[in-house]
C-alpha atoms as a PDB file:
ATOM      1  CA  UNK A   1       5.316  16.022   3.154  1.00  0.00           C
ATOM      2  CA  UNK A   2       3.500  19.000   1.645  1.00  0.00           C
ATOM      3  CA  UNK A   3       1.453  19.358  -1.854  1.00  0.00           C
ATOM      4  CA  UNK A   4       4.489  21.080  -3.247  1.00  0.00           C
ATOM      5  CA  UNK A   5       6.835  17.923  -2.483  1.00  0.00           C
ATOM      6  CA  UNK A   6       4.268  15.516  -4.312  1.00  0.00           C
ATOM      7  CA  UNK A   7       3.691  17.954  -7.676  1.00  0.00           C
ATOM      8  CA  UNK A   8       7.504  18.436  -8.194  1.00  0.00           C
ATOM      9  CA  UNK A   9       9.289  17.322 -10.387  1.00  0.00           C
ATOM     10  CA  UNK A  10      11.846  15.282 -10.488  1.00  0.00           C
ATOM     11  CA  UNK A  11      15.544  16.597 -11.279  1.00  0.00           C
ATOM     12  CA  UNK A  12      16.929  13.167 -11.740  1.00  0.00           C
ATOM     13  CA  UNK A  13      18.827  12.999 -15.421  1.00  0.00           C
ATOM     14  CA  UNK A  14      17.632   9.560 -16.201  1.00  0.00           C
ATOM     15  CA  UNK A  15      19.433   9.575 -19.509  1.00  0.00           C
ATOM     16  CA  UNK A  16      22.256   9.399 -17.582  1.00  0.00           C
ATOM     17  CA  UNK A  17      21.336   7.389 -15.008  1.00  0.00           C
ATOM     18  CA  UNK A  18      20.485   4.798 -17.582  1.00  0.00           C
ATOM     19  CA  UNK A  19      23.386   5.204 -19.357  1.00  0.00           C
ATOM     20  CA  UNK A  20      25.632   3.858 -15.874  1.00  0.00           C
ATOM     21  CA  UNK A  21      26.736   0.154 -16.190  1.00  0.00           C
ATOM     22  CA  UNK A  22      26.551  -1.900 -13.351  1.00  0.00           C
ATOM     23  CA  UNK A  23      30.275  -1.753 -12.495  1.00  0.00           C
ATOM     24  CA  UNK A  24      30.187   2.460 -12.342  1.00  0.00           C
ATOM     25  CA  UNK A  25      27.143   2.253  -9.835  1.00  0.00           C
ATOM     26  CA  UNK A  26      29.022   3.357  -5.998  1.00  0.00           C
ATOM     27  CA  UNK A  27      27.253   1.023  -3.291  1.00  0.00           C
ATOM     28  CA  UNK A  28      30.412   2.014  -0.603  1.00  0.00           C
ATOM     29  CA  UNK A  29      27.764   4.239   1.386  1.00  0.00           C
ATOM     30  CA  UNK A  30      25.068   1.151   1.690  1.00  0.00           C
ATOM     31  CA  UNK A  31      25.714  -1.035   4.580  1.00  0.00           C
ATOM     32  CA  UNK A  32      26.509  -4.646   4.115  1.00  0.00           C
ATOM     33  CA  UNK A  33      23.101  -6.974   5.213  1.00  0.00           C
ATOM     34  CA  UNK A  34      24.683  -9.118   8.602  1.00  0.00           C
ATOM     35  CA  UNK A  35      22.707 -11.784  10.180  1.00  0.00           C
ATOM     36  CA  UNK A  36      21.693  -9.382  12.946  1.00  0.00           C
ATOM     37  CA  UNK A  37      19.813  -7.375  10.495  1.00  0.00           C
ATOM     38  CA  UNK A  38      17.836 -10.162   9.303  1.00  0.00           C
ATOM     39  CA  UNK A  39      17.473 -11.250  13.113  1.00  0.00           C
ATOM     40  CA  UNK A  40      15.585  -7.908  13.640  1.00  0.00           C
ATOM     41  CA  UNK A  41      14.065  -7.930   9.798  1.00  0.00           C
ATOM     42  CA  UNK A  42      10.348  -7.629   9.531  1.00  0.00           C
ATOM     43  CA  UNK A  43       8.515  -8.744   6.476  1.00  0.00           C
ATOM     44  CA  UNK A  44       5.754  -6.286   5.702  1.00  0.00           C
ATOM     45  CA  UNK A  45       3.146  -7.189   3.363  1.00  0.00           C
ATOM     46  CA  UNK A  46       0.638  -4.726   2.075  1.00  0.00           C
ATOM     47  CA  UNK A  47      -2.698  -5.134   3.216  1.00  0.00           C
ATOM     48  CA  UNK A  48      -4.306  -5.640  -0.339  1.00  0.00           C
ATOM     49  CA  UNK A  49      -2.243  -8.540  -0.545  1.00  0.00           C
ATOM     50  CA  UNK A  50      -2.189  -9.856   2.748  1.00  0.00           C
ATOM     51  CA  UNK A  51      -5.528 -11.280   2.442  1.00  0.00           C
ATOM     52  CA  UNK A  52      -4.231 -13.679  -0.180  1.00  0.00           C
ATOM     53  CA  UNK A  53      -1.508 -15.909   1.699  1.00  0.00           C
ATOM     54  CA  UNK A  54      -2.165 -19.421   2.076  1.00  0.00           C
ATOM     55  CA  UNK A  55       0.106 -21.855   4.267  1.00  0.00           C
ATOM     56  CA  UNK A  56       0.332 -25.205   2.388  1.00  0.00           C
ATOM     57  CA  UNK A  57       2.732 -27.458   3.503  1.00  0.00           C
ATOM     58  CA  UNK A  58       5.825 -27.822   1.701  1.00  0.00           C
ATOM     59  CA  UNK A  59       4.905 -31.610  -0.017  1.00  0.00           C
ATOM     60  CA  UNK A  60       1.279 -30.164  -0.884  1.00  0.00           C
ATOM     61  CA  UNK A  61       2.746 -27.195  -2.576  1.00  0.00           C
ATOM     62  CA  UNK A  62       5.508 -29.526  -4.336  1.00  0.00           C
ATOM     63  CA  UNK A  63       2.899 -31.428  -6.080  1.00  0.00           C
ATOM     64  CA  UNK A  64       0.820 -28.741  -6.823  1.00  0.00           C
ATOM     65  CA  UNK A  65       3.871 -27.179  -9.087  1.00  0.00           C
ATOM     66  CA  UNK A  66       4.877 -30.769 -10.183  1.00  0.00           C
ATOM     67  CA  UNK A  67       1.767 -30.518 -12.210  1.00  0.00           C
ATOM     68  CA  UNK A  68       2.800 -26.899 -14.247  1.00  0.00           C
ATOM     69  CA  UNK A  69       2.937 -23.662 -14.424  1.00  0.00           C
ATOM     70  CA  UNK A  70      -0.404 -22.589 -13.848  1.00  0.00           C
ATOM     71  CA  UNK A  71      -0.301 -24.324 -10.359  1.00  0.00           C
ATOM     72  CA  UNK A  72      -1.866 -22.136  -8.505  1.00  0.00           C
ATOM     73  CA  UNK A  73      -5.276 -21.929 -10.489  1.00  0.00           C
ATOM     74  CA  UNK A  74      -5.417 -25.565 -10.475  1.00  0.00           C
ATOM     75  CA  UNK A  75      -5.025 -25.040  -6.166  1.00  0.00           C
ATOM     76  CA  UNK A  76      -7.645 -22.124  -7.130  1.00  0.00           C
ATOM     77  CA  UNK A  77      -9.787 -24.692  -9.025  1.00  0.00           C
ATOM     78  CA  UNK A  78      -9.400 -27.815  -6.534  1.00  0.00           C
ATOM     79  CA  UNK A  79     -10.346 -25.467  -3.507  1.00  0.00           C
ATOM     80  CA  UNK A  80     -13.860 -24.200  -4.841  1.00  0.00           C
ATOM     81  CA  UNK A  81     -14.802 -28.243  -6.483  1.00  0.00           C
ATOM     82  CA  UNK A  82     -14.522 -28.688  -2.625  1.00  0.00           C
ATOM     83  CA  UNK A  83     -16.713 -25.952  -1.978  1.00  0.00           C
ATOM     84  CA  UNK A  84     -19.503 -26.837  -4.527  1.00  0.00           C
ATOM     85  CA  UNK A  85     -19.027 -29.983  -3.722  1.00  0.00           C
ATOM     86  CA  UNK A  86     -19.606 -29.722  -0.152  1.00  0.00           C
ATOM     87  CA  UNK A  87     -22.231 -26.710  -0.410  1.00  0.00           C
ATOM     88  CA  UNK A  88     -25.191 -29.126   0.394  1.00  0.00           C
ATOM     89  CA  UNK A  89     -23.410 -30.926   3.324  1.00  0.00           C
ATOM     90  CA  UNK A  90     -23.492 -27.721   5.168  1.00  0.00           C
END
């Protein structure tokens, strides 16, 4: 890709892009998703967020969200009361 390709602009007539309803949109040319795509599928996760996956197991996470919607900064706020509480142990 050269400088030209990222400072053009774009020729795409949004207005009328927008203006398409679902039904008038052609998806003939896309190819239908079969189990032997997903067989070969890879989940890609961008680095930036990578570092912020956490396996819980499925019961742990279940209560967690049992307790509302802000579930995950309560797993945020359990996590470091372990931490300060176990800073001196260490």
């Amino acid at each position: 890709m050269s400088r030209n390709d990222l400072n053009s602009t774009s020729r795409t007539n949004w207005a009328a892009l927008e203006s398409k309803s679902e039904e008038n949109i052609d998806y003939s040319d896309i190819p239908p998703l079969t189990d032997e795509f997903f067989e070969t599928a890879v989940l890609r996760i961008p680095p930036e967020q990578a570092h912020n996956l956490v396996q819980l197991d499925p019961e742990v996470k279940q209560w967690f969200q049992a307790q509302g919607e802000q579930y995950q900064t309560l797993i945020n706020n359990v996590l470091r009361q372990y931490i300060e509480t176990n800073k001196a142990a260490r």
